[in-house]
Each structure stands twice: as C-alpha cells, then as structure tokens.
N, C-alpha and C. Protein backbone atom coordinates (compact mmCIF):
# COMPACT_ATOMS: atom_id res chain seq x y z
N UNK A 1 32.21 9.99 7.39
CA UNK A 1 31.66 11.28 7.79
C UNK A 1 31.77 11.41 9.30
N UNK A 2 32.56 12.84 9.94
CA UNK A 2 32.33 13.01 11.41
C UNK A 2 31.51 14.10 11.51
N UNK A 3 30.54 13.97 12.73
CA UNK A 3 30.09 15.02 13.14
C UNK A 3 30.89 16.18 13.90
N UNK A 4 31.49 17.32 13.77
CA UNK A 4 31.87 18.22 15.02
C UNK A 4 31.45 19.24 15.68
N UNK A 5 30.89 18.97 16.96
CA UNK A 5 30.10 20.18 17.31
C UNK A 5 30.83 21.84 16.91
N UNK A 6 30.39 22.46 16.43
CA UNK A 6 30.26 23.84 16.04
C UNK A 6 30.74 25.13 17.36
N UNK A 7 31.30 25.16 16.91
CA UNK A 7 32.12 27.07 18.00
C UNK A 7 31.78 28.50 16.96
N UNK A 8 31.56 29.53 17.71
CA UNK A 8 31.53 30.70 16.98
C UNK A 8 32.45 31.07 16.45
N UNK A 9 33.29 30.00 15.87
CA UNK A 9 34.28 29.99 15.28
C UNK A 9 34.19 29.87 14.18
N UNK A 10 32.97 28.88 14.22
CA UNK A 10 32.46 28.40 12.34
C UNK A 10 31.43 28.97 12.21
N UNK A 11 30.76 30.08 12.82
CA UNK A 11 29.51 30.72 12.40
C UNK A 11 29.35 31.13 10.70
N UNK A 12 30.60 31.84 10.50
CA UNK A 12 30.69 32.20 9.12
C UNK A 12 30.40 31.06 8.36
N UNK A 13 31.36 29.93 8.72
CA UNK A 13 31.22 28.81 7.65
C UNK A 13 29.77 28.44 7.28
N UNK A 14 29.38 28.08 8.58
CA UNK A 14 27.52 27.77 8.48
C UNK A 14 26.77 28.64 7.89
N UNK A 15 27.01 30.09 8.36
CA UNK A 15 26.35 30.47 7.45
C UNK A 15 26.86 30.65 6.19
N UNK A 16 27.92 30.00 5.50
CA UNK A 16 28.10 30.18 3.74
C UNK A 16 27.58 28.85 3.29
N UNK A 17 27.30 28.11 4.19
CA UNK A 17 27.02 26.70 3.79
C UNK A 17 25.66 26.42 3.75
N UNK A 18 24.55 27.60 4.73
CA UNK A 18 23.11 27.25 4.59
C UNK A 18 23.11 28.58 3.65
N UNK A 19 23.44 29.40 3.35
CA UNK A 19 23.18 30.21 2.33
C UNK A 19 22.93 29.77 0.84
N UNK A 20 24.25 28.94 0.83
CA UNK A 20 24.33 28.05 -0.59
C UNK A 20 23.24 27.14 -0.67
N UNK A 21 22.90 26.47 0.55
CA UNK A 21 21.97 25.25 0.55
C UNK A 21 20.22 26.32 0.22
N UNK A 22 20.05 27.66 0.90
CA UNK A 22 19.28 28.46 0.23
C UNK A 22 19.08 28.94 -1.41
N UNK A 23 20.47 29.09 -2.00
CA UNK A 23 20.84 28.96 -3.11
C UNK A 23 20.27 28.14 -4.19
N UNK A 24 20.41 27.12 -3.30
CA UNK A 24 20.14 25.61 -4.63
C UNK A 24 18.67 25.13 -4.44
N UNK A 25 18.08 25.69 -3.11
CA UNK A 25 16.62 25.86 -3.17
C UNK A 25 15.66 26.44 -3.90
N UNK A 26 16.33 27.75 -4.01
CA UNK A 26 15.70 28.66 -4.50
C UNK A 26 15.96 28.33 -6.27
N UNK A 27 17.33 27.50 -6.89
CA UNK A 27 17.82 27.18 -8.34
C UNK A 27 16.96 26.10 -8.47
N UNK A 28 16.15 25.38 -7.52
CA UNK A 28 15.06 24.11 -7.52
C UNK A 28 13.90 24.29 -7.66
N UNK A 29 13.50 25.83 -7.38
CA UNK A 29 12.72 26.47 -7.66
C UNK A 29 11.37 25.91 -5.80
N UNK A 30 12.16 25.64 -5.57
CA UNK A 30 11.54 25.61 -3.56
C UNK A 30 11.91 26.51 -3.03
N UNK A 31 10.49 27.06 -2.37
CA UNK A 31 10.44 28.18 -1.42
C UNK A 31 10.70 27.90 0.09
N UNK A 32 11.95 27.12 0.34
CA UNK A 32 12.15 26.78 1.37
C UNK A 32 13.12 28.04 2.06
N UNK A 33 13.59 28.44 3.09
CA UNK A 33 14.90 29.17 3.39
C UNK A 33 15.12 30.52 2.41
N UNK A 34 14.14 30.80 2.27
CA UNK A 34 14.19 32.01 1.25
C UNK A 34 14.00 33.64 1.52
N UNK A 35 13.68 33.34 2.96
CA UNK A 35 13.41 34.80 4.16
C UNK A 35 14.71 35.05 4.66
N UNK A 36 13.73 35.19 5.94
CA UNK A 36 15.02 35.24 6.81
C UNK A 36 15.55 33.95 7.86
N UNK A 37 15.09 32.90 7.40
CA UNK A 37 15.24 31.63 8.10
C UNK A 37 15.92 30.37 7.01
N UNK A 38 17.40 30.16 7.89
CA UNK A 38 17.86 30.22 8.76
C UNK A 38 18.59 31.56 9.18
N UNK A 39 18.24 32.33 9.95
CA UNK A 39 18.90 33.62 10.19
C UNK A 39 20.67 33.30 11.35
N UNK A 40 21.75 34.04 11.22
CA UNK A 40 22.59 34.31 11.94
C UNK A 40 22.25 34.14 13.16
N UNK A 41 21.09 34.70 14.09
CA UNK A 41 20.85 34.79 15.37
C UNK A 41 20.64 33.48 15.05
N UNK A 42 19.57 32.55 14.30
CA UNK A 42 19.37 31.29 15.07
C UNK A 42 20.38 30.35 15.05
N UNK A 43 21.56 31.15 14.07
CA UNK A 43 22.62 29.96 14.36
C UNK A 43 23.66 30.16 15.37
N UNK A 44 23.90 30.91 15.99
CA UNK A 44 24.16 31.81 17.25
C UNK A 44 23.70 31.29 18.49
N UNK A 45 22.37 31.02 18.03
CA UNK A 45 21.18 30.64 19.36
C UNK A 45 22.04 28.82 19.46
N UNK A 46 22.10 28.06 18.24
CA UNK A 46 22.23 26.60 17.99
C UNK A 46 23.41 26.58 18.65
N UNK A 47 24.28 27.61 18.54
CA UNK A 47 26.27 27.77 19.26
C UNK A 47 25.74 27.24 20.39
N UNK A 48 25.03 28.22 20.63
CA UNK A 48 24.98 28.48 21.89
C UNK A 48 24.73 27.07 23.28
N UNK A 49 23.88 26.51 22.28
CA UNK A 49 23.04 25.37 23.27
C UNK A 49 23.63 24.34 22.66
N UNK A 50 24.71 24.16 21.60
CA UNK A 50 25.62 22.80 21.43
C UNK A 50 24.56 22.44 20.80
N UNK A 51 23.76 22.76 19.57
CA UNK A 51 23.01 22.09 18.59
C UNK A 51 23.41 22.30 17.33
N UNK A 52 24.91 23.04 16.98
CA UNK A 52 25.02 23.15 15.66
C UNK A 52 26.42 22.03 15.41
N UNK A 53 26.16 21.37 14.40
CA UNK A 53 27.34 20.56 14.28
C UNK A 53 28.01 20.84 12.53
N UNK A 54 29.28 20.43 12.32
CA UNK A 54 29.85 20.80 11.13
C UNK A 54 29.82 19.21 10.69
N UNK A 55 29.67 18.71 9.19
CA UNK A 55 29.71 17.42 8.71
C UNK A 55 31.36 17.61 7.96
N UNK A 56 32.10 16.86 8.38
CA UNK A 56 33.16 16.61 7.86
C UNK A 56 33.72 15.17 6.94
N UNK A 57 34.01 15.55 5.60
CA UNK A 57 34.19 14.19 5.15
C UNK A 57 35.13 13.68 5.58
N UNK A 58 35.76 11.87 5.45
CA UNK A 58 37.12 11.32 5.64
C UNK A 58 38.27 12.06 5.59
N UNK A 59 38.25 13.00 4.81
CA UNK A 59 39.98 13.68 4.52
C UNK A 59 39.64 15.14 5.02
N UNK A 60 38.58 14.92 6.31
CA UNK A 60 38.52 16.18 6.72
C UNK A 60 38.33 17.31 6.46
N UNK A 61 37.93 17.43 5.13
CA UNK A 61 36.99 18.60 4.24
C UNK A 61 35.45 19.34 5.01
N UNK A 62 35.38 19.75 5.94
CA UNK A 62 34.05 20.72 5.84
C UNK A 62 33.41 20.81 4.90
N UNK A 63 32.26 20.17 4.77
CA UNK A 63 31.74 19.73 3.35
C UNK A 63 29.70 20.31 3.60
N UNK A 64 29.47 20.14 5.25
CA UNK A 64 28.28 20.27 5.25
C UNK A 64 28.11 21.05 7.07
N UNK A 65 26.62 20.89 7.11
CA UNK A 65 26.10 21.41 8.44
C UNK A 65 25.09 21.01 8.79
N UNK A 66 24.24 21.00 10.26
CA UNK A 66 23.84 20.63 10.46
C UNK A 66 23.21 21.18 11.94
N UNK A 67 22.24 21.21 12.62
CA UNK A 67 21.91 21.23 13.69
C UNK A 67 20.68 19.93 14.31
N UNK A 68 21.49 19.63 15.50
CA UNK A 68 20.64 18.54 16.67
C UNK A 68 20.17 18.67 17.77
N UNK A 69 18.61 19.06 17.22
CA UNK A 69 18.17 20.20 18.65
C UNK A 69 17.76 18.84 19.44
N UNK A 70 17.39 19.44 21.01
CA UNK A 70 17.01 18.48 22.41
C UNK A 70 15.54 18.52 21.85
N UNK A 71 14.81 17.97 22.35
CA UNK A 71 13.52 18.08 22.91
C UNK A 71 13.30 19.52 24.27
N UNK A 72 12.15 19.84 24.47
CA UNK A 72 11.08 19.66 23.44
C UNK A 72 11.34 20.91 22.22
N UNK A 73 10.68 20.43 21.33
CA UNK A 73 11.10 21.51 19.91
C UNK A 73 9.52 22.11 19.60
N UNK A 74 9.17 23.68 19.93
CA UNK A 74 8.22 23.78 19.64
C UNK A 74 7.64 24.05 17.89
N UNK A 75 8.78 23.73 16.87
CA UNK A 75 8.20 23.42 15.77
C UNK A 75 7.29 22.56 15.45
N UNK A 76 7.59 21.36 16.27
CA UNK A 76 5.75 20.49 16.31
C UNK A 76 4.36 21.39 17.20
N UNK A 77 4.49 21.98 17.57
CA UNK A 77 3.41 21.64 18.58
C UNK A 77 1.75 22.10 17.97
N UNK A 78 1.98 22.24 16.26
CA UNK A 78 0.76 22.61 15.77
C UNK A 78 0.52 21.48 14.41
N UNK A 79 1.59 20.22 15.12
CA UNK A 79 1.65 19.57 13.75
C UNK A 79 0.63 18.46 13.43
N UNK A 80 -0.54 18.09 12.69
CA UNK A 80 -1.69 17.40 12.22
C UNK A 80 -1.02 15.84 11.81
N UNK A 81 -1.19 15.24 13.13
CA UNK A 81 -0.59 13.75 12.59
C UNK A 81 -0.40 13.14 14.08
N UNK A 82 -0.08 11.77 13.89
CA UNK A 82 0.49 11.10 14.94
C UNK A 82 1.65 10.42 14.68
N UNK A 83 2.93 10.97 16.03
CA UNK A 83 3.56 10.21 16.46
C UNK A 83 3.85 8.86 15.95
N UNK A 84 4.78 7.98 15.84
CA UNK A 84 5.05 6.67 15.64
C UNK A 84 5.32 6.13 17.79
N UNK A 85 5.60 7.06 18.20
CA UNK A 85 6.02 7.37 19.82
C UNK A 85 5.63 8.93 20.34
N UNK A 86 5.18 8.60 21.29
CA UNK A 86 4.47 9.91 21.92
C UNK A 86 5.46 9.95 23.13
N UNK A 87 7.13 10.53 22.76
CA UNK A 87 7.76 11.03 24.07
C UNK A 87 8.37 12.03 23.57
N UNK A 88 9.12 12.19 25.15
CA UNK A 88 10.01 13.76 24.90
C UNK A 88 11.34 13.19 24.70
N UNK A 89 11.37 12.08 24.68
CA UNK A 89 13.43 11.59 24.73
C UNK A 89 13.00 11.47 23.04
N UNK A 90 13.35 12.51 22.44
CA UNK A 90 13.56 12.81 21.25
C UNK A 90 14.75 14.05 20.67
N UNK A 91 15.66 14.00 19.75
CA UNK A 91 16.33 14.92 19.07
C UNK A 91 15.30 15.11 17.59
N UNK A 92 16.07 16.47 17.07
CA UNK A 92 15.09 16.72 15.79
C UNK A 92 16.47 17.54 15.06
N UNK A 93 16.38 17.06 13.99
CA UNK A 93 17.55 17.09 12.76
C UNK A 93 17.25 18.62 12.04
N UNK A 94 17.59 19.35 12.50
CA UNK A 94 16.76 20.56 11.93
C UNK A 94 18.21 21.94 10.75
N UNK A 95 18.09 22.09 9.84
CA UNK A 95 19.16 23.02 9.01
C UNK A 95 20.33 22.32 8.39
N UNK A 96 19.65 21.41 7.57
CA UNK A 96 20.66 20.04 6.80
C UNK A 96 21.17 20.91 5.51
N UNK A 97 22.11 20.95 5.19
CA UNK A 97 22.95 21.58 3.79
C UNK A 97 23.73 21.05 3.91
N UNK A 98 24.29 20.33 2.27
CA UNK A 98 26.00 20.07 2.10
C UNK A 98 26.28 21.21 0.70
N UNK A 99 27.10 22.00 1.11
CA UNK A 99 27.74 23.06 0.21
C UNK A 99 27.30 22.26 -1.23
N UNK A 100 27.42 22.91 -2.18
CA UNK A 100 27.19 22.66 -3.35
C UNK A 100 28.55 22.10 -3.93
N UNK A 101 29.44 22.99 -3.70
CA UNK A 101 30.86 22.39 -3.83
C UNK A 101 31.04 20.47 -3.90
N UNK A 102 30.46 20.06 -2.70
CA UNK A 102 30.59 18.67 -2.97
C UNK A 102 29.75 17.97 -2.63
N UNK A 103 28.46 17.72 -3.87
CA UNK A 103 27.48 17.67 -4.27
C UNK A 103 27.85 16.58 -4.98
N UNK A 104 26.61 15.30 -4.85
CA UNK A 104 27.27 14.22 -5.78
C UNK A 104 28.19 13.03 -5.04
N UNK A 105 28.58 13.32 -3.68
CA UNK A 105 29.34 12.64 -3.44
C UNK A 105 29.04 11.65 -1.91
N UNK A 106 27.75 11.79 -1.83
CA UNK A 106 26.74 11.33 -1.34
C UNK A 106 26.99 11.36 0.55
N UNK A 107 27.52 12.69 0.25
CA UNK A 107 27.97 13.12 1.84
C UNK A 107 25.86 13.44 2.47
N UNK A 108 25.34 13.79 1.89
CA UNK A 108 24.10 13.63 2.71
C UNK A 108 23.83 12.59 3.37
N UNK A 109 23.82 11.48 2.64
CA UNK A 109 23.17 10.22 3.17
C UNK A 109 24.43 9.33 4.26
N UNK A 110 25.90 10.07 3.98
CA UNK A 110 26.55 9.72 4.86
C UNK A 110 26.55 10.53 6.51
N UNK A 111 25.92 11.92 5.51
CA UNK A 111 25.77 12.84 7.25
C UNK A 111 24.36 11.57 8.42
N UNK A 112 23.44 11.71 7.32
CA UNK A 112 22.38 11.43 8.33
C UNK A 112 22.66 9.90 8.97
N UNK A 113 23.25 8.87 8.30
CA UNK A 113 24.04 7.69 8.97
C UNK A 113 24.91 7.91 10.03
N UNK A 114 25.43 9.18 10.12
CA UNK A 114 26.65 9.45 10.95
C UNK A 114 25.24 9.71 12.51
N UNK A 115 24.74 10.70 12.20
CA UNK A 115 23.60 10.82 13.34
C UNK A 115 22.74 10.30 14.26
N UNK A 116 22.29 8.86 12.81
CA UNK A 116 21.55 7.72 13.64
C UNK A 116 22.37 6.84 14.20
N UNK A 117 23.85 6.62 13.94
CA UNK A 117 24.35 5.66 14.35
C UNK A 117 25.21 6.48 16.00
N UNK A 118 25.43 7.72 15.76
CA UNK A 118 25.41 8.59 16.92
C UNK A 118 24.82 8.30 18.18
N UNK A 119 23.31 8.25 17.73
CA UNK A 119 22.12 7.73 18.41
C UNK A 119 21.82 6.87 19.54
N UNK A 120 22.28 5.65 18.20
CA UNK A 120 22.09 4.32 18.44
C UNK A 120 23.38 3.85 19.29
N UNK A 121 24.78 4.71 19.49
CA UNK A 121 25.55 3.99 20.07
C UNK A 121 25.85 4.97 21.29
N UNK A 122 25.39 5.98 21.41
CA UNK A 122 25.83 6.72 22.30
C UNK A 122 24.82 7.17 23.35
N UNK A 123 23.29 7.07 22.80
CA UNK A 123 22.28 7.62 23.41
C UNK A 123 21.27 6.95 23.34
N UNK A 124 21.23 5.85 24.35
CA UNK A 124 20.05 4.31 24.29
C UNK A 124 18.59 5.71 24.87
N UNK A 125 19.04 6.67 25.25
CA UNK A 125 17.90 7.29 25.97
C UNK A 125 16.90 8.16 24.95
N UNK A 126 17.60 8.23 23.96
CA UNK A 126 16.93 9.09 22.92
C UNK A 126 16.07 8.20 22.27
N UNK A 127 14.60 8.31 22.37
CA UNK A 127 13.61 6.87 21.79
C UNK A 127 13.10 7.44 20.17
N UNK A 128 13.38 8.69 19.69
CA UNK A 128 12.62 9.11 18.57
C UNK A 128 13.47 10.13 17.54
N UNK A 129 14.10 10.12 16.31
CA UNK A 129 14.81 11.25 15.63
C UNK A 129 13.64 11.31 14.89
N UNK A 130 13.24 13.00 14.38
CA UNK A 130 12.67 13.89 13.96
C UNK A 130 12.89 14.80 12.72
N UNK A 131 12.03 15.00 12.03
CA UNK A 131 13.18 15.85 10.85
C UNK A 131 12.17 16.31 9.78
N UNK A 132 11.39 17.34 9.75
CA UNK A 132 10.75 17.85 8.69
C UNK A 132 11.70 18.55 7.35
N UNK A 133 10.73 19.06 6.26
CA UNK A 133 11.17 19.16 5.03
C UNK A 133 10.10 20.01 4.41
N UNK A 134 9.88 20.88 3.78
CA UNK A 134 9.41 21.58 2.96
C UNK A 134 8.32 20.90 2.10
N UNK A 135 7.25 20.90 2.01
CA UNK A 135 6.40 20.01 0.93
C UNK A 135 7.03 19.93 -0.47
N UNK A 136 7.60 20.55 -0.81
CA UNK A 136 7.93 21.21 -1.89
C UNK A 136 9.51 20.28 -2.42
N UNK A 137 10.46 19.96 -1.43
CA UNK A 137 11.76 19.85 -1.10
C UNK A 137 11.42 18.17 -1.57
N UNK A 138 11.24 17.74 -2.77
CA UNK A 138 11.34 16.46 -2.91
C UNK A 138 12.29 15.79 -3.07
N UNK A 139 13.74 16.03 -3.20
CA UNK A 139 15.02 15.75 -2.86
C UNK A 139 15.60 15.03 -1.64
N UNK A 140 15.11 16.10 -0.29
CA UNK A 140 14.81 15.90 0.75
C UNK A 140 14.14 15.03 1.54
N UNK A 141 12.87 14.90 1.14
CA UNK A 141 11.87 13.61 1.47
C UNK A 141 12.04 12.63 0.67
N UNK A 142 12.76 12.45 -0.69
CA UNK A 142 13.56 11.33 -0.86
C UNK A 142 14.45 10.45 0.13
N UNK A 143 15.57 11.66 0.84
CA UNK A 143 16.49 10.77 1.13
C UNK A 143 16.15 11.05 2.57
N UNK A 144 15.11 11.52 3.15
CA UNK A 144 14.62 11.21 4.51
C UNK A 144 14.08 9.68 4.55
N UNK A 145 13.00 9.25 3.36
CA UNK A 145 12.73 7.99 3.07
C UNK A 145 13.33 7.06 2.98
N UNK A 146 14.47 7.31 2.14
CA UNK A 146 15.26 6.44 1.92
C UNK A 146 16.30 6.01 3.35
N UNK A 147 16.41 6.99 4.24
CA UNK A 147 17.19 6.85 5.55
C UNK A 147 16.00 5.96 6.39
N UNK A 148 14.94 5.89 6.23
CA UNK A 148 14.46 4.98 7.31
C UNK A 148 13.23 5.47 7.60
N UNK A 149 12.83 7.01 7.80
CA UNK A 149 12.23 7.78 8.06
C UNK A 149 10.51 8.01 7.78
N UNK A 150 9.84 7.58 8.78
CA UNK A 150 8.10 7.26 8.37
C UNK A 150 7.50 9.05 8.31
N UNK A 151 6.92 9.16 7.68
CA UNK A 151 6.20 10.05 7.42
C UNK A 151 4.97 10.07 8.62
N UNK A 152 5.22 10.94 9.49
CA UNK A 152 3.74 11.53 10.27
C UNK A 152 2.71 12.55 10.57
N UNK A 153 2.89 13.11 9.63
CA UNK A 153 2.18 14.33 9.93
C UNK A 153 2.89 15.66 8.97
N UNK A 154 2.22 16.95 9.33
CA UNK A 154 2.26 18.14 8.68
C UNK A 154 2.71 19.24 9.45
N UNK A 155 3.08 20.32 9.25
CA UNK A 155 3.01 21.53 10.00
C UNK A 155 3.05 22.76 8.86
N UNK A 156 1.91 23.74 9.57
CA UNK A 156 2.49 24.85 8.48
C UNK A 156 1.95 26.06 9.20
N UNK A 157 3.07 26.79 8.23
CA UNK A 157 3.09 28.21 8.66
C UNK A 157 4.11 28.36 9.58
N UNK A 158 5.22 27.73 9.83
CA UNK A 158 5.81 27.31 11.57
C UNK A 158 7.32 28.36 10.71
N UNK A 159 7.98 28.09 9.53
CA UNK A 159 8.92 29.19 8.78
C UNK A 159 8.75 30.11 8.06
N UNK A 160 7.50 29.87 7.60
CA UNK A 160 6.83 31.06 6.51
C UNK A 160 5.87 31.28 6.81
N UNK A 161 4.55 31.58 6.89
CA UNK A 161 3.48 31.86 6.63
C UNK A 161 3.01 31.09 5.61
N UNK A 162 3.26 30.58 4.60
CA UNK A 162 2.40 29.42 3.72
C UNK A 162 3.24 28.61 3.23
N UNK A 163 3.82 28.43 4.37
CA UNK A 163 4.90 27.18 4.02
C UNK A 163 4.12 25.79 4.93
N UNK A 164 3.78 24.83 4.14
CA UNK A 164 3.43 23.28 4.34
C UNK A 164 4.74 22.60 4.68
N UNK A 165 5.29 21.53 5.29
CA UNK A 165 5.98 21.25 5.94
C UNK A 165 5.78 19.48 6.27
N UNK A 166 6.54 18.59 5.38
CA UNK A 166 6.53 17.18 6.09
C UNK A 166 7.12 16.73 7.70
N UNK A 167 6.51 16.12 8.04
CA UNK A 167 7.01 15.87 9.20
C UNK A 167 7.41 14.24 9.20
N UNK A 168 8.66 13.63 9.51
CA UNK A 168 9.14 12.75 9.61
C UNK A 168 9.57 12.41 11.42
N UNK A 169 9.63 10.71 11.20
CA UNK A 169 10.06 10.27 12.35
C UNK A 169 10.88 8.52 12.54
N UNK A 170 11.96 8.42 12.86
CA UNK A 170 12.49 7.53 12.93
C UNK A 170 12.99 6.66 14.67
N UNK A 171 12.20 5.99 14.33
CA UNK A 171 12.80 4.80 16.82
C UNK A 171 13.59 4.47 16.21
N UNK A 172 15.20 4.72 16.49
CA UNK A 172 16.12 4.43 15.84
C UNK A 172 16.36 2.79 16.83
N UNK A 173 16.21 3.13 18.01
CA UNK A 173 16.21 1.58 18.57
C UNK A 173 15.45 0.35 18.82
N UNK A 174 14.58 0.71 17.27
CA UNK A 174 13.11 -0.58 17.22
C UNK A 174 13.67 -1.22 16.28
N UNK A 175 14.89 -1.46 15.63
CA UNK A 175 15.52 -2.69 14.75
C UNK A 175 14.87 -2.11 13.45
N UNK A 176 15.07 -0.93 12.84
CA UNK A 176 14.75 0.12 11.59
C UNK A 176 16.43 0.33 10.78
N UNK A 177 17.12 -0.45 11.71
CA UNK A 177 18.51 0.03 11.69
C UNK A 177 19.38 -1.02 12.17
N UNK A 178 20.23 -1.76 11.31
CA UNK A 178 21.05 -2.67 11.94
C UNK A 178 22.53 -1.80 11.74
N UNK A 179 23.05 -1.62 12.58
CA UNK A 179 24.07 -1.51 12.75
C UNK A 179 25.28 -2.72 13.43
N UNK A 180 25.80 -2.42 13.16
CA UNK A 180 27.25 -3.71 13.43
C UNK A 180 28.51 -3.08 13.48
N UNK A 181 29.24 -3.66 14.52
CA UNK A 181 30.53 -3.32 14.75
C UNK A 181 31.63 -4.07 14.03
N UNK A 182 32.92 -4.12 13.88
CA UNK A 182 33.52 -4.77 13.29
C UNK A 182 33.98 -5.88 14.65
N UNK A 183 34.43 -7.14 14.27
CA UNK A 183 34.54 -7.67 15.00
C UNK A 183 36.46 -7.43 15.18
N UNK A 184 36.70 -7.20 16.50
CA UNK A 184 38.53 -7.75 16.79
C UNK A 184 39.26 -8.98 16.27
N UNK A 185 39.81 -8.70 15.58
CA UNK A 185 40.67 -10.18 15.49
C UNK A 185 41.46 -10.20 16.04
C-alpha cells in the first residue's frame, strides 16, 4: 500500500470513494457520514493544507482515501477522557474509506500500516496518532483495535448533533509497533 498526497485533481475520486464508504454505512445501518459530512468543501479545505491522501494498492489501483490532519484538531477539544500523552506533536487519521469495489482484500489494515510506519520512519517528532469512529461503526473500532489503538475517551455532537464518537490513540514510538527493515545483503 502507498500513500499519495491528493491534488484537485482527485477531488472527484475522493469524493466517489467517501460517498461509497457513506453508502456502506448507511447498508450497515450506521448513522455515520449521512449529512453533509464529509462535504466537497472539506475535502477542498484537506487539498488545500496537504491532508488528503489517496491509498493505492501494489499494482497501483486507487483503491481508498484518506486524510492526515496536523495538530491542533479542534474535533477533540470537547472530548471526555484522557490522553495516553498530553501533546500537540500529534496527527489525527480523519475520512478513512476503501471503495467497496475492493473490499475483502484487506487494503484497510494495509492503509493504516502504511501511516504508522510513515510515522515511525519519517516523523520521530510526531509523539501521538489519533483517530475516532462513530459509536455505532463497530467494524471500525475493530480494526482501530486491532492496529494498536487504545481507546480514550468520547466526543459528541462534534458531526452530527447526536452523534457519540470513540476516540482512539496510538505513541507510535513507545515500542506498540515493531517495525524492521530488511537487512542488505
């Protein structure tokens, strides 16, 4: 899986790709993305500031999307919980969809590996990844769990009005994560 940062070039794509990922929310019967969020402007806004990225599989298929906002993100700032780390050198994983098209082929769990290991090899400065989920979205907080990801807290009302909201958090550089290089022969 590569990450590629996003041009208003792929606006369309993103948005056919969080539409669908609205799609299969709404076929899950989760009231996640079911307004007007993720709207065009905010993916416009993500162009804009180099937070929207495209997930591409091995043979180069556009398969998913994604945005990697900076700090600070005021989607926490009403959220009931604590921190695992109380800083601002944090990113937050925010508008995860892989098209339905290729579903099954476990490009999720390869996107969010692609991110932490991003992280971990490119950005010793970033001390905290971030990433809420829908209460509702148990799919989601599966494979947030399963990526590493401690559960801290809540937020609601922050996309909907009675939307509840998990809040996750991963120190990708507290040994949560072994990564390894291949060695040269």
């Amino acid at each position: 899986m590569k990450l590629q940062q996003a041009t208003h070039a792929d606006l369309d794509t993103i948005i056919d790709i969080l539409s669908d990922g609205s799609n299969q929310l709404a076929e899950s019967g989760v009231d996640q993305w079911q307004g007007d969020y993720p709207s065009r402007d905010q993916i416009n806004y993500d162009i804009d500031h180099g937070f929207a990225y495209l997930a591409n599989s091995d043979d180069a298929e556009t398969v998913g999307a994604l945005a990697v906002v900076n700090a600070p993100d005021p989607s926490y700032d009403t959220m009931t919980g604590t921190w695992l780390l109380d800083s601002n050198a944090y990113i937050v994983i925010h508008r995860v969809a892989i098209h339905s098209n290729h579903a099954g082929n476990g490009y999720a769990t390869q996107l969010f590996e692609a991110v932490i290991h991003h992280v971990i090899d490119e950005h010793p400065e970033i001390q905290s990844i971030r990433i809420d989920t829908h209460a509702d979205n148990k799919p989601m907080q599966h494979l947030i769990a399963k990526m590493g990801f401690t559960k801290v807290g809540e937020i609601h009302g922050v996309y909907h009005p009675a939307d509840v909201s998990y809040v996750y958090e991963m120190l990708p550089h507290a040994g949560q994560h072994t990564h390894s290089h291949p060695q040269a022969s």
